[in-house]
Structure formats: structure tokens, C-alpha cells
PDB file of N, CA and C in Angstrom:
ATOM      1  N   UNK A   1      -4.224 -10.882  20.453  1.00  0.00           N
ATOM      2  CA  UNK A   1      -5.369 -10.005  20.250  1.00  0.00           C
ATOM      3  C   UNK A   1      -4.967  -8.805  19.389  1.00  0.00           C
ATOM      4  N   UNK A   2      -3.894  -7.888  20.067  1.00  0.00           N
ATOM      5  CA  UNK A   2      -3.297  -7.096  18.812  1.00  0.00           C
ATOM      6  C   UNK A   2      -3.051  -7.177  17.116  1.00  0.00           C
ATOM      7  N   UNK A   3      -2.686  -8.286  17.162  1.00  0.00           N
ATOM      8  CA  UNK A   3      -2.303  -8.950  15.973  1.00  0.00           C
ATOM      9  C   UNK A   3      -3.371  -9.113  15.155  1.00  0.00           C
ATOM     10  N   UNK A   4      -4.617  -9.946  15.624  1.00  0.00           N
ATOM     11  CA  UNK A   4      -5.972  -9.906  15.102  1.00  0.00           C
ATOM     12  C   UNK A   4      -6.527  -8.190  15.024  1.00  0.00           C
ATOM     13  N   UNK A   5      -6.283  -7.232  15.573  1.00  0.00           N
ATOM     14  CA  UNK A   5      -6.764  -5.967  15.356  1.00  0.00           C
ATOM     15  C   UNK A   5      -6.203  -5.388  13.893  1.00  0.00           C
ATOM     16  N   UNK A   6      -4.554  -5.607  13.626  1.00  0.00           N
ATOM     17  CA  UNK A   6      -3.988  -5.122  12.984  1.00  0.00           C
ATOM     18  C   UNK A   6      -4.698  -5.479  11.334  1.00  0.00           C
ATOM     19  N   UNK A   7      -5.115  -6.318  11.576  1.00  0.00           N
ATOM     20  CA  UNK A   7      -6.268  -6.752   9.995  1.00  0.00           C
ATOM     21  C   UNK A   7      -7.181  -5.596   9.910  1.00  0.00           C
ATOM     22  N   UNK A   8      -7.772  -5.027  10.865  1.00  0.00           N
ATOM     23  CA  UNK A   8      -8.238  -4.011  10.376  1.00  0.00           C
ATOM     24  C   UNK A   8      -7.927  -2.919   9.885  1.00  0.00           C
ATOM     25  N   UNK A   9      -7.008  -2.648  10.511  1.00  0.00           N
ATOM     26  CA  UNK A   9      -5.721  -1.357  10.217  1.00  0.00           C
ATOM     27  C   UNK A   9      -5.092  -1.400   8.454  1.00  0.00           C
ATOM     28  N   UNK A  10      -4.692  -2.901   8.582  1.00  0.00           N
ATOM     29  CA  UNK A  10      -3.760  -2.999   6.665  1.00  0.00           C
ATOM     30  C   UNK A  10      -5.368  -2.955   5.994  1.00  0.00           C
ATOM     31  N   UNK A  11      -6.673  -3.223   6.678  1.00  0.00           N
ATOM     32  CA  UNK A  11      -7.839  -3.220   5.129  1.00  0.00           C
ATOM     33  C   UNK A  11      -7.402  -1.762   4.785  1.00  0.00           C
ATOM     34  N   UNK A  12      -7.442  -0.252   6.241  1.00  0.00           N
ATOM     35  CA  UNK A  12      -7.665   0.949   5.740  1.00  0.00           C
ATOM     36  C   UNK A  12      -6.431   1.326   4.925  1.00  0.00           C
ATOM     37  N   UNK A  13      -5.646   0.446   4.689  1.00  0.00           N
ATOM     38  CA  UNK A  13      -4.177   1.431   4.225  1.00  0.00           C
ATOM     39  C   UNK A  13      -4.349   0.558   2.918  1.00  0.00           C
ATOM     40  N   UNK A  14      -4.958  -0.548   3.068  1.00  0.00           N
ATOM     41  CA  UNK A  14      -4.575  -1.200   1.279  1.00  0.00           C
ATOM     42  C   UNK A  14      -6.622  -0.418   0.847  1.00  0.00           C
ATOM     43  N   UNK A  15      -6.849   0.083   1.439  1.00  0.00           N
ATOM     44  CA  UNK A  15      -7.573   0.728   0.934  1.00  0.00           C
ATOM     45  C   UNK A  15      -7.583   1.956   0.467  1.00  0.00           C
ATOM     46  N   UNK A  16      -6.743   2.814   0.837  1.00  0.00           N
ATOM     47  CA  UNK A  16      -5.954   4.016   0.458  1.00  0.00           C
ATOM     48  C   UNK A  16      -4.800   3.693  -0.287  1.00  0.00           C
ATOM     49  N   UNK A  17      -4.510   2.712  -0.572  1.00  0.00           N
ATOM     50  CA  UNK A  17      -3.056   2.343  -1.739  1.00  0.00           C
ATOM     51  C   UNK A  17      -4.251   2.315  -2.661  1.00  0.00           C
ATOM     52  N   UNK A  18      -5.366   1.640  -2.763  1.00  0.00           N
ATOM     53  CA  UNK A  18      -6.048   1.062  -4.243  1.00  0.00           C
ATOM     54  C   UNK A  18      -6.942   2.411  -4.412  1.00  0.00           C
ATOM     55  N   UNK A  19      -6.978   3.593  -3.310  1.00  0.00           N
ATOM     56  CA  UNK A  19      -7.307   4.839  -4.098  1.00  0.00           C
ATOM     57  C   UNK A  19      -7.013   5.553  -4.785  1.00  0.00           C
ATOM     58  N   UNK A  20      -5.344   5.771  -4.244  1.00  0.00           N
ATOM     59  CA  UNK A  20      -4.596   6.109  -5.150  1.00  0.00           C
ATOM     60  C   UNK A  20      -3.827   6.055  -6.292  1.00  0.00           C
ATOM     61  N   UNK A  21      -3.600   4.120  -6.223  1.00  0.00           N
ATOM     62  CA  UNK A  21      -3.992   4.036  -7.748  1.00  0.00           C
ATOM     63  C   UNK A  21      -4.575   3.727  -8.757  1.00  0.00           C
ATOM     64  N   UNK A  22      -5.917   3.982  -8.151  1.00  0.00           N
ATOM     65  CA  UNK A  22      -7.087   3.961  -8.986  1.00  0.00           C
ATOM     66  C   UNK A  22      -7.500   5.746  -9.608  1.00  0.00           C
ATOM     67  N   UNK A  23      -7.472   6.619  -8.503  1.00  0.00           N
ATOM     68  CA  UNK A  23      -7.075   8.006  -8.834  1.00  0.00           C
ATOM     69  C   UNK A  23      -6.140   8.504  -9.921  1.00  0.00           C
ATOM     70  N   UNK A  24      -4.728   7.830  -9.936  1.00  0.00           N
ATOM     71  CA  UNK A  24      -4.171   8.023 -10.577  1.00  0.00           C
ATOM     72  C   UNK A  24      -3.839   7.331 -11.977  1.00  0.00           C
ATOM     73  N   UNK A  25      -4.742   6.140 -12.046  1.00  0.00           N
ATOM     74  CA  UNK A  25      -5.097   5.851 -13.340  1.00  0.00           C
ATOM     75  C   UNK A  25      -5.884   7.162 -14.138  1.00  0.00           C
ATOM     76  N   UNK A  26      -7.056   7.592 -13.053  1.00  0.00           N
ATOM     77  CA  UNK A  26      -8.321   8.292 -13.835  1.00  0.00           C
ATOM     78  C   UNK A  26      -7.504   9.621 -14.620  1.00  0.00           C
ATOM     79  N   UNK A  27      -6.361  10.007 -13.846  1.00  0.00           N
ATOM     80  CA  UNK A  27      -6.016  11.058 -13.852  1.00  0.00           C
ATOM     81  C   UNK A  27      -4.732  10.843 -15.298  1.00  0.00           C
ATOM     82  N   UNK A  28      -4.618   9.717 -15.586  1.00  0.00           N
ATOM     83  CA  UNK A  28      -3.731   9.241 -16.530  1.00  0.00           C
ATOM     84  C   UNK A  28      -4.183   9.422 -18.396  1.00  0.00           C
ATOM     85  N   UNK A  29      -5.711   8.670 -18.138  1.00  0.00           N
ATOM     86  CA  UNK A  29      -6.309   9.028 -19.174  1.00  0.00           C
ATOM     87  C   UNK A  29      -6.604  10.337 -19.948  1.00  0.00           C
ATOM     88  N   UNK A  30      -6.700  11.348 -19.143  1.00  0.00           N
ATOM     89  CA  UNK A  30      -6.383  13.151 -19.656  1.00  0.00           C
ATOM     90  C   UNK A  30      -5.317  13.126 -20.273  1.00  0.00           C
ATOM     91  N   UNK A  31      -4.175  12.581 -19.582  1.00  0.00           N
ATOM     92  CA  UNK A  31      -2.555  12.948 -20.447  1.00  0.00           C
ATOM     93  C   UNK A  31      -2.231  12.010 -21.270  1.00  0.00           C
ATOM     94  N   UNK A  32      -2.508  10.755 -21.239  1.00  0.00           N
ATOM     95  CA  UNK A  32      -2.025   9.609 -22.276  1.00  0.00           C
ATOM     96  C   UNK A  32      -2.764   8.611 -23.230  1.00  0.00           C
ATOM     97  N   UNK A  33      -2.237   8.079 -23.854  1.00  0.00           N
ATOM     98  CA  UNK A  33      -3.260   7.375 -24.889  1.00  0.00           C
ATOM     99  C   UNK A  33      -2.821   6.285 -25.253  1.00  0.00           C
ATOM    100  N   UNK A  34      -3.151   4.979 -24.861  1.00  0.00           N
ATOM    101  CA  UNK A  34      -3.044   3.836 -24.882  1.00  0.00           C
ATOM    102  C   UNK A  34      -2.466   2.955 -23.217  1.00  0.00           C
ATOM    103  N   UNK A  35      -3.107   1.819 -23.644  1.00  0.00           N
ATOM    104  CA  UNK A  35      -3.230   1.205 -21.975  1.00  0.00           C
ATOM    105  C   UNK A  35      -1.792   1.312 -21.487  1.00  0.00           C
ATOM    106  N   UNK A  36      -1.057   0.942 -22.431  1.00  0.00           N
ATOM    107  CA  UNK A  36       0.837   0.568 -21.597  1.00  0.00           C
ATOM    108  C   UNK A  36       1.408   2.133 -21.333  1.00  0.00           C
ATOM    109  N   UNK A  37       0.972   2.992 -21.992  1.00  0.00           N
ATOM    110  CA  UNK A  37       1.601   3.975 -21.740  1.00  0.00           C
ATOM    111  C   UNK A  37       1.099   4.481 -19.950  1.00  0.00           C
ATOM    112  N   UNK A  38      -0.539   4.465 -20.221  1.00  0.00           N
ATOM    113  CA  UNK A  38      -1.582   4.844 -19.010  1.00  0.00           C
ATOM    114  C   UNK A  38      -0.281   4.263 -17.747  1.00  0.00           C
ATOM    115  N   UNK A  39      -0.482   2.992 -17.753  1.00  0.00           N
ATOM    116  CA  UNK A  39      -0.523   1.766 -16.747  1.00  0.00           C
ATOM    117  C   UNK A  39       1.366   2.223 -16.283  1.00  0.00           C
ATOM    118  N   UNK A  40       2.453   2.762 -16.814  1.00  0.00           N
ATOM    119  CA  UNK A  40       3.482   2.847 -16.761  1.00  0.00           C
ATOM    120  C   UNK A  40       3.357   4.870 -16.028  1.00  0.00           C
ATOM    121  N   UNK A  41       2.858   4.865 -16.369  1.00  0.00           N
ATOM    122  CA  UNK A  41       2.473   6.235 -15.763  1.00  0.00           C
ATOM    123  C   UNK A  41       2.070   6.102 -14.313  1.00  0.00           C
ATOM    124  N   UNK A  42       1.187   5.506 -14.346  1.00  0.00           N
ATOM    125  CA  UNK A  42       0.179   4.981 -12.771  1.00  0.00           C
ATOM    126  C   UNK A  42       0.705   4.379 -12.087  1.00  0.00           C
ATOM    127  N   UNK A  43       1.813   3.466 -12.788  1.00  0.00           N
ATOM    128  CA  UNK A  43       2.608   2.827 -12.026  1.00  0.00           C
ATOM    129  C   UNK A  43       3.961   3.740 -10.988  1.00  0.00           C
ATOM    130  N   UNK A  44       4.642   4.512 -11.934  1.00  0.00           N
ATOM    131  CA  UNK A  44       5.572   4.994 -11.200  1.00  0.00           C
ATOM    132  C   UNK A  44       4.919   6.553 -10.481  1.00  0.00           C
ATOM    133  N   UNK A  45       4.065   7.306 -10.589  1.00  0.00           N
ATOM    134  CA  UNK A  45       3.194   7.871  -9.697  1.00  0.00           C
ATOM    135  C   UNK A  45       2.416   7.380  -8.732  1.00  0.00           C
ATOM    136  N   UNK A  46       1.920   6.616  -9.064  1.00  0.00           N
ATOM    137  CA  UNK A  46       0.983   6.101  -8.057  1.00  0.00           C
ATOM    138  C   UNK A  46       2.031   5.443  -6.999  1.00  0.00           C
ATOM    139  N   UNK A  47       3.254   4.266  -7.322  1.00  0.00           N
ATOM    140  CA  UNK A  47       3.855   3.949  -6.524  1.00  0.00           C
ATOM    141  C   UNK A  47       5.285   4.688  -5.346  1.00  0.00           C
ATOM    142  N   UNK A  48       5.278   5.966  -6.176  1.00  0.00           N
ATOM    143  CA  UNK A  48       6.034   6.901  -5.380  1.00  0.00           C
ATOM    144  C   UNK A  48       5.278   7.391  -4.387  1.00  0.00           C
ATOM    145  N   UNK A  49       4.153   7.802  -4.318  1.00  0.00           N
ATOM    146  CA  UNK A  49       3.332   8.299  -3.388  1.00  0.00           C
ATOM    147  C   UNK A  49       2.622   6.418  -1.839  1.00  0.00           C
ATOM    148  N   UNK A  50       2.868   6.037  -2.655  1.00  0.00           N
ATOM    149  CA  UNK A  50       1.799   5.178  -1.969  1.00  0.00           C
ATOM    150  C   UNK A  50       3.642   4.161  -1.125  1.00  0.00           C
ATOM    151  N   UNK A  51       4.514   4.621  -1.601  1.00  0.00           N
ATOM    152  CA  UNK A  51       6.025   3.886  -0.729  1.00  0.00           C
ATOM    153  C   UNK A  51       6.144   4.902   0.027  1.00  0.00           C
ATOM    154  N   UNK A  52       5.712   6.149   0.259  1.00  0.00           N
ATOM    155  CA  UNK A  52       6.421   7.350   0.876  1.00  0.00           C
ATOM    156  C   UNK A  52       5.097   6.593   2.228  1.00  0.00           C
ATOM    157  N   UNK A  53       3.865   6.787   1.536  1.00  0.00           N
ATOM    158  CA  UNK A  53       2.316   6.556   3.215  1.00  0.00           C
ATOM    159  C   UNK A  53       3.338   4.908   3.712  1.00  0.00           C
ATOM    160  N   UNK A  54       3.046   3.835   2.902  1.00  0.00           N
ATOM    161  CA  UNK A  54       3.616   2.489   3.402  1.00  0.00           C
ATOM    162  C   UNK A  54       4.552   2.699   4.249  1.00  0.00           C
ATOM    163  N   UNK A  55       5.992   3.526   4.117  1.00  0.00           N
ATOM    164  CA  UNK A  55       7.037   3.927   4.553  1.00  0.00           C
ATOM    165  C   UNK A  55       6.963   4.483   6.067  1.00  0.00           C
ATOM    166  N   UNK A  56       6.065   5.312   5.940  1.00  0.00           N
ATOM    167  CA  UNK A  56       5.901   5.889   7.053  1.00  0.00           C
ATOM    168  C   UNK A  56       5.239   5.436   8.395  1.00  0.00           C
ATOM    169  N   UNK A  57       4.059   4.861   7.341  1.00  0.00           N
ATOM    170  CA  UNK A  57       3.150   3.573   8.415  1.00  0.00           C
ATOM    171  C   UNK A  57       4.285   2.656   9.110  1.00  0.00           C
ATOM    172  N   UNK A  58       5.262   1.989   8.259  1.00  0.00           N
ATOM    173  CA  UNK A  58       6.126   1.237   8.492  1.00  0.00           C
ATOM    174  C   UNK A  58       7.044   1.522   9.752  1.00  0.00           C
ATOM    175  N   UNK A  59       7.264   2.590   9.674  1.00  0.00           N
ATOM    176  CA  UNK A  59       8.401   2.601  10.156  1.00  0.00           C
ATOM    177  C   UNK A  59       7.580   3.390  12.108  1.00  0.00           C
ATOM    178  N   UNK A  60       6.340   3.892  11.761  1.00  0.00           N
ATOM    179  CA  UNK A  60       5.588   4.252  13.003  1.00  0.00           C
ATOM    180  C   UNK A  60       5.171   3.046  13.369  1.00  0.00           C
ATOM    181  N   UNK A  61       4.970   1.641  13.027  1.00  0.00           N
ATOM    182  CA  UNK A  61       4.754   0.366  13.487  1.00  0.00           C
ATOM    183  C   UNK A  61       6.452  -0.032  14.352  1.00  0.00           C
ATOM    184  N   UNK A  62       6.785   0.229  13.198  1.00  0.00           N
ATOM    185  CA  UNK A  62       8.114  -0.542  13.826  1.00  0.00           C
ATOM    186  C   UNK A  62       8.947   0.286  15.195  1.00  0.00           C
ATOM    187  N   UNK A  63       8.273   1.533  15.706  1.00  0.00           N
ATOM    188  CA  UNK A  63       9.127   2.135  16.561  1.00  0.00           C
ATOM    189  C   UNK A  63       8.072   1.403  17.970  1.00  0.00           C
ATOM    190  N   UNK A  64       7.402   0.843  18.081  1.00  0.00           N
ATOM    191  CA  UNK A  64       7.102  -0.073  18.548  1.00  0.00           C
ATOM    192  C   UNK A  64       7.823  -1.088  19.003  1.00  0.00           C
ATOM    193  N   UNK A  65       9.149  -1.671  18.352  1.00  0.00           N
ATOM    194  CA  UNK A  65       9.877  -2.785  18.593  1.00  0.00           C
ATOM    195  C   UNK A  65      10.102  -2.291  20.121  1.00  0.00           C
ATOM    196  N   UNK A  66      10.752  -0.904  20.476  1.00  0.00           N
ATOM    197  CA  UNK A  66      11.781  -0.468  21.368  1.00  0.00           C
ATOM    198  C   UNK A  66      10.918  -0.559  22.910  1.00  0.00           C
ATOM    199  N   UNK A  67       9.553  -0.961  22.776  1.00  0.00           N
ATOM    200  CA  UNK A  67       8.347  -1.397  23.469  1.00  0.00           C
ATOM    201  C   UNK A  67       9.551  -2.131  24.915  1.00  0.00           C
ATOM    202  N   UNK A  68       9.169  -1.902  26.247  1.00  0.00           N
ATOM    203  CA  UNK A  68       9.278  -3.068  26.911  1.00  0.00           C
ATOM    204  C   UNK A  68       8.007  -4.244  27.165  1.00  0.00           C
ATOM    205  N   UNK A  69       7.003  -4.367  26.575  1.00  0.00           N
ATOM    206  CA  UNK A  69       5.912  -4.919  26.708  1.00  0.00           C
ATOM    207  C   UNK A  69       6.080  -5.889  25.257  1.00  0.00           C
ATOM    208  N   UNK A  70       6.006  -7.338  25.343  1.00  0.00           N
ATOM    209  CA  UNK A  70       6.192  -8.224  24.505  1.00  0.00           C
ATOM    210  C   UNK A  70       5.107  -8.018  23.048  1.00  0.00           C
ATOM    211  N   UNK A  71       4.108  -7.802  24.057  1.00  0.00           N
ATOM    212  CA  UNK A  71       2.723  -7.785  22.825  1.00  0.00           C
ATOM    213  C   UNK A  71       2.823  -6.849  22.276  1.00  0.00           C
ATOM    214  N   UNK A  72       3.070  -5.566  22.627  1.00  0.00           N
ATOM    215  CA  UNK A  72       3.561  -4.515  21.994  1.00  0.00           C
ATOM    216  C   UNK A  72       4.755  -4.258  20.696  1.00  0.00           C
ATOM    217  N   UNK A  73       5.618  -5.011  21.322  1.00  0.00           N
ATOM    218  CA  UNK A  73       6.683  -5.297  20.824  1.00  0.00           C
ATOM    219  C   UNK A  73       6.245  -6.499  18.986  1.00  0.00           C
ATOM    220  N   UNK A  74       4.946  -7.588  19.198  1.00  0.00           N
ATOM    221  CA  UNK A  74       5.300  -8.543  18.261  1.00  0.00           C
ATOM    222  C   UNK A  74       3.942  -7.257  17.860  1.00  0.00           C
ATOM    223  N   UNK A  75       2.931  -6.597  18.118  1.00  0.00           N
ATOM    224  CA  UNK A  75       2.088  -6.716  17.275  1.00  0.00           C
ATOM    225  C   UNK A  75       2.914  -5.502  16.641  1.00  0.00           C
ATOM    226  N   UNK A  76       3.734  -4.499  16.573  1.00  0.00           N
ATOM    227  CA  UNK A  76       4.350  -3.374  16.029  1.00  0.00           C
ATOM    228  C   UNK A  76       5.452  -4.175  14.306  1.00  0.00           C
ATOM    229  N   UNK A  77       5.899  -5.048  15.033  1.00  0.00           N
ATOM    230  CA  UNK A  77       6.529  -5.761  13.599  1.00  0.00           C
ATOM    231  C   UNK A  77       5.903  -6.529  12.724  1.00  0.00           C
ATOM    232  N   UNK A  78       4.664  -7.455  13.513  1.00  0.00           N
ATOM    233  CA  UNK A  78       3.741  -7.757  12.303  1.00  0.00           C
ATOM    234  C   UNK A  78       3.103  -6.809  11.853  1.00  0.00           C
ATOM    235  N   UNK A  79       2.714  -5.743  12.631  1.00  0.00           N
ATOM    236  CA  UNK A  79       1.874  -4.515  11.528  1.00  0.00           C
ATOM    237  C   UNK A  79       2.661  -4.298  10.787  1.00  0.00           C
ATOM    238  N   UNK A  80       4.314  -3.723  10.778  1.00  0.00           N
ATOM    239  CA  UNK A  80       5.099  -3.221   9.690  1.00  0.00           C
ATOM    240  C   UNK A  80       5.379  -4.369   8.177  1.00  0.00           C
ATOM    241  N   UNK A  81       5.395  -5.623   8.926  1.00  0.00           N
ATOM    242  CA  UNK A  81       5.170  -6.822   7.867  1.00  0.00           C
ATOM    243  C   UNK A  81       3.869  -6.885   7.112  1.00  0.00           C
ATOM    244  N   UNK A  82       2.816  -6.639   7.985  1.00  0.00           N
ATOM    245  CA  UNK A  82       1.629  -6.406   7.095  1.00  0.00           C
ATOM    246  C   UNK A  82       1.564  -5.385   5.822  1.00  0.00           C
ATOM    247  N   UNK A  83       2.326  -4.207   6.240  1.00  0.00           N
ATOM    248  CA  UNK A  83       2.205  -3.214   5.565  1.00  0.00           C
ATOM    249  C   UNK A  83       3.086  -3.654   4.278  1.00  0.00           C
ATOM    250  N   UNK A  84       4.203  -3.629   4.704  1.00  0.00           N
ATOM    251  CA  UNK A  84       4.912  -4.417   3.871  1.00  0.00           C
ATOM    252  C   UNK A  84       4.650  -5.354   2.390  1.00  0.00           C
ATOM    253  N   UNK A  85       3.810  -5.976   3.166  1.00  0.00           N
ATOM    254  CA  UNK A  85       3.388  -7.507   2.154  1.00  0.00           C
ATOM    255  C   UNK A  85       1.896  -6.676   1.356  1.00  0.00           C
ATOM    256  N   UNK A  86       1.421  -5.770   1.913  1.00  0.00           N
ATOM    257  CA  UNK A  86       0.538  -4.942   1.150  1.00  0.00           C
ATOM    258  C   UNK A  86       0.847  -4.127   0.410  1.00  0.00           C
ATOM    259  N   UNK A  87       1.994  -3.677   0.280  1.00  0.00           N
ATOM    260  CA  UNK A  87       2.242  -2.856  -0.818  1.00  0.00           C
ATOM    261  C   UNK A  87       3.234  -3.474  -1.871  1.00  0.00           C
ATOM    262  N   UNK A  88       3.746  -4.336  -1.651  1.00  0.00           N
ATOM    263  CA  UNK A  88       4.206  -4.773  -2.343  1.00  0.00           C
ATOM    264  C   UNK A  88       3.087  -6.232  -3.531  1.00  0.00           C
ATOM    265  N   UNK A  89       1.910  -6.126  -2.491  1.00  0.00           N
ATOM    266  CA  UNK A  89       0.972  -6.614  -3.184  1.00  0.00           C
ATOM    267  C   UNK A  89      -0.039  -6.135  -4.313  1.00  0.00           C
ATOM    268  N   UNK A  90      -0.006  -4.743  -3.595  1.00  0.00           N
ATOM    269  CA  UNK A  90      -0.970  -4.031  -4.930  1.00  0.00           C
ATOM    270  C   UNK A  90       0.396  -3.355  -5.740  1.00  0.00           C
ATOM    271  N   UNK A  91       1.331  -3.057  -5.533  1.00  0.00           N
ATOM    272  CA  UNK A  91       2.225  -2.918  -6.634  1.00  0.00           C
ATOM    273  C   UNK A  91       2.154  -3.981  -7.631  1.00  0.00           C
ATOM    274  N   UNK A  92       2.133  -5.462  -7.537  1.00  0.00           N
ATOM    275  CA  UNK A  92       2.546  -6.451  -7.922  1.00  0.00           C
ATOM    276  C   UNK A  92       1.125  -7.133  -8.654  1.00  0.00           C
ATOM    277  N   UNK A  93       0.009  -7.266  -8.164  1.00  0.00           N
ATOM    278  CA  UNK A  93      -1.340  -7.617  -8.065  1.00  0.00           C
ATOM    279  C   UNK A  93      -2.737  -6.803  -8.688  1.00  0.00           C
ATOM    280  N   UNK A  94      -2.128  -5.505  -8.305  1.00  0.00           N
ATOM    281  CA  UNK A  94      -3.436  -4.677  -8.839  1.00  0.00           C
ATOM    282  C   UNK A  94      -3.695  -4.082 -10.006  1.00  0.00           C
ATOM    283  N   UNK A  95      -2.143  -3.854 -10.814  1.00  0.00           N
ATOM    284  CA  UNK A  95      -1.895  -3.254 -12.009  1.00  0.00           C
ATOM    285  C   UNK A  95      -2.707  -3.918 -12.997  1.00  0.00           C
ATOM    286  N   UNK A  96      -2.568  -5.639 -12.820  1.00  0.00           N
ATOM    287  CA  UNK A  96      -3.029  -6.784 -13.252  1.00  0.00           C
ATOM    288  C   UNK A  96      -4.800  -6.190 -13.578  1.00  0.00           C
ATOM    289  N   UNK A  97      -5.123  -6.750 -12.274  1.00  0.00           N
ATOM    290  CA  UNK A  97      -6.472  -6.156 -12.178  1.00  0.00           C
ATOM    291  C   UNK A  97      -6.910  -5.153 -13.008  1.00  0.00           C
ATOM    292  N   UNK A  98      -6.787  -3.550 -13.028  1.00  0.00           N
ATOM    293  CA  UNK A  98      -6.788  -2.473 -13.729  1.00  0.00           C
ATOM    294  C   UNK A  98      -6.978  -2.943 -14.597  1.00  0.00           C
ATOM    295  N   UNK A  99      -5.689  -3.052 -15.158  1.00  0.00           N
ATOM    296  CA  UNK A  99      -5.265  -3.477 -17.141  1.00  0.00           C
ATOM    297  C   UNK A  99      -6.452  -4.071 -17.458  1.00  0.00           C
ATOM    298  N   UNK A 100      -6.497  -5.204 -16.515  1.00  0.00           N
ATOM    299  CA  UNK A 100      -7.855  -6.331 -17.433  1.00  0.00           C
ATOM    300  C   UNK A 100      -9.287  -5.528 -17.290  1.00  0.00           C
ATOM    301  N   UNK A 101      -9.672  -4.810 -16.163  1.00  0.00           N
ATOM    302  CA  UNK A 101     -11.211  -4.401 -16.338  1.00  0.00           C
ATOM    303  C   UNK A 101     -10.931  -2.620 -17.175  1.00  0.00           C
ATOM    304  N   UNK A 102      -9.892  -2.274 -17.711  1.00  0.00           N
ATOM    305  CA  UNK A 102      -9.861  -1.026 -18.261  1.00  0.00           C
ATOM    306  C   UNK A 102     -11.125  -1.039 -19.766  1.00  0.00           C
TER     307      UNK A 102
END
């Protein structure tokens, strides 16, 4: 049951990763001029900020392991895996996206 909750939890955080770097695209176009330059900008801003929230989420899931309660214990490491596989998804996935509807 935990586990099924935690889907709701990674929508709000990969929903706050794709704010911020969608924010920090908008905020790209003031200072730069042309897509690769934009997109290399957004990339290493946007992804310093958005590994520090992941990071933290991560690692407040994972203090969960030290749980004596089993369910406690699995749904705390799949949340940190969730988080995980989400940021390394819109790092990997969304830039894509951007670029093409810019």
C-alpha cells in the first residue's frame, strides 16, 4: 500500500524538477542566444539545483531503512529509487523534449 502511495509523492517532485527546468530555460533566453548555448546553460543550472531537492528527498526516504517495521523499511528505499530514476529521467529525457518544442 505504501509503495502504491509513493506514485503520488515522485508525480509532486518530478513536477517541481520540470519547474525548474522549465524556469530556468525562460530565464536562459534573457542571457543567451541560440538553442545549444540556452539548453547547456539550463542544463548545468537547472541540474545543480534540482540534485541538491532529489538529494535530499533521497536521502529523507532512505533514513527510513533504519525503520524496525518491514513496510516502512521497503516503502523508504523504493521512494529513494523512485526519486532516483526521476531525476535522472528528466536530466536525461526532458532536455530532449524542450529542445524540440523551443
Amino acid at each position: 500500500v505504501f509503495n502504491m502511495l509513493s506514485i503520488f509523492i515522485i508525480l509532486g517532485v518530478g513536477a517541481d524538477d520540470i519547474f525548474v527546468f522549465l524556469d530556468t530555460w525562460e530565464q536562459s533566453s534573457h542571457k543567451l542566444r541560440g538553442l545549444g548555448k540556452r539548453m547547456s546553460y539550463t542544463w548545468k543550472h537547472a541540474g545543480k539545483a534540482m540534485l541538491v531537492t532529489s538529494l535530499s528527498t533521497m536521502i529523507s526516504f532512505l533514513s527510513n531503512a533504519n525503520s524496525s517495521f518491514p513496510a516502512i523499511q521497503t516503502f523508504g528505499i523504493f521512494a529513494a529509487m523512485l526519486v532516483l530514476v526521476n531525476y535522472c529521467a528528466v536530466m536525461v529525457f526532458y532536455p530532449t523534449v524542450v529542445f524540440m518544442f523551443a
